[in-house]
Protein backbone atom coordinates (compact mmCIF):
# COMPACT_ATOMS: atom_id res chain seq x y z
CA UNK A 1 18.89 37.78 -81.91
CA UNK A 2 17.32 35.66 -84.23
CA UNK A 3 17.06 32.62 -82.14
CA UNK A 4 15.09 34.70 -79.45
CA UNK A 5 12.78 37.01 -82.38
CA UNK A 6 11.73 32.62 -83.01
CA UNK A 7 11.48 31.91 -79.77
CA UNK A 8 9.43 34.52 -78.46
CA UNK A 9 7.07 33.95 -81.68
CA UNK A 10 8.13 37.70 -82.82
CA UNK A 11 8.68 36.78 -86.40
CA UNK A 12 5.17 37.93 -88.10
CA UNK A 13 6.25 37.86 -91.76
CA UNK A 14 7.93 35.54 -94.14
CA UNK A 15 8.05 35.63 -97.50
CA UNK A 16 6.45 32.76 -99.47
CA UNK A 17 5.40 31.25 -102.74
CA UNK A 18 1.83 32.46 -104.02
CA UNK A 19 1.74 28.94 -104.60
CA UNK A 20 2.46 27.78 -101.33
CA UNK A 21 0.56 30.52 -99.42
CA UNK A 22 -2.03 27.91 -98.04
CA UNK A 23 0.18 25.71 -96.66
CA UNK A 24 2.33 28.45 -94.81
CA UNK A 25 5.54 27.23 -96.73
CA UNK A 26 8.31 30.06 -96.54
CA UNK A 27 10.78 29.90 -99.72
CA UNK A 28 13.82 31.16 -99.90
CA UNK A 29 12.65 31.50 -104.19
CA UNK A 30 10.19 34.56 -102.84
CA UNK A 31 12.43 36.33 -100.39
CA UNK A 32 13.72 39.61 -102.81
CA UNK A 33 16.07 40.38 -100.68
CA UNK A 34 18.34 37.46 -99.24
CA UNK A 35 16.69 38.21 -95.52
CA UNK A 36 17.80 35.00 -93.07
CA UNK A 37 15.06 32.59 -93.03
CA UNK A 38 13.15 34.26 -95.56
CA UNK A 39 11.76 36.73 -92.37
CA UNK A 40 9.84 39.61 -93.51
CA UNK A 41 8.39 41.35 -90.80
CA UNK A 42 8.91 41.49 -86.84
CA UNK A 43 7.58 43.01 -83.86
CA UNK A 44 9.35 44.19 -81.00
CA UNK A 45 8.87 42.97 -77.67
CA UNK A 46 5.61 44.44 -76.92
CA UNK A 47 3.93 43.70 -79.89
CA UNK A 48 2.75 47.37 -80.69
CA UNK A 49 5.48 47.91 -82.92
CA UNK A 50 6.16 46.52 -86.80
CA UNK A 51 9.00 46.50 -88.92
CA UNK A 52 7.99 45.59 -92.07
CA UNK A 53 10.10 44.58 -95.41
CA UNK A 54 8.55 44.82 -98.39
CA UNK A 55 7.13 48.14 -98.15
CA UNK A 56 3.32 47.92 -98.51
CA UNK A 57 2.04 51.44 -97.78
CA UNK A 58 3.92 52.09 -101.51
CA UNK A 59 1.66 49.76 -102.98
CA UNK A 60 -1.83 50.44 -101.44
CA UNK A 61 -3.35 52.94 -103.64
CA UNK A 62 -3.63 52.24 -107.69
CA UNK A 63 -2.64 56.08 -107.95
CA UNK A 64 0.67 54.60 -106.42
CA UNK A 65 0.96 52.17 -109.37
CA UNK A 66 -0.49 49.25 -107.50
CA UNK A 67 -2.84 48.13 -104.83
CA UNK A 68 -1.51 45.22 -104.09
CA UNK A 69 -0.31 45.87 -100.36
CA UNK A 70 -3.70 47.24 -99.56
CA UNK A 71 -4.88 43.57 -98.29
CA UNK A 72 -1.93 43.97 -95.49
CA UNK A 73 -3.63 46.62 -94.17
CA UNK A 74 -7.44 45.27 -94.65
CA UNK A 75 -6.19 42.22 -92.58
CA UNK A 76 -4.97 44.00 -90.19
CA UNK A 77 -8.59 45.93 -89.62
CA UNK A 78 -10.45 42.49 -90.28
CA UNK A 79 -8.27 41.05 -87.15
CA UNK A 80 -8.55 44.12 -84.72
CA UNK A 81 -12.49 44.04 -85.49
């Protein structure tokens, strides 16, 4: 499974180093939660599905306690405009 989510480009998210974040460097030192290859988001084969690990819709409102995942979703409309 994993060798075909790489293959097929299907692996959208990984986590990385603030630090790093320009170059595109996954680290294993960022990834909370031991996922293989430091993978934090795929899509499925059509591409009109996410699955998405952190969980940013619980961090995109400062009511929430932070607004830090907001810029996930501003992307997101930035790309599809």
């Amino acid at each position: 499974t994993l060798g075909e989510l790489k293959a097929k480009n299907r692996v959208i998210f990984r986590y990385s180093d603030p630090a790093e974040l320009s170059a595109g460097v996954p680290t294993s030192s960022a990834n909370p939660n031991g996922s293989k290859d430091d993978i934090a988001g795929i899509a499925n084969e059509g591409f009109n599905v996410l699955g998405l690990m952190p969980h940013p819709e619980r961090a995109a409102d400062p009511a929430l306690g932070s607004g830090d995942g907001r810029a996930i979703f501003e992307s997101l409309l930035h790309f599809w405009r």
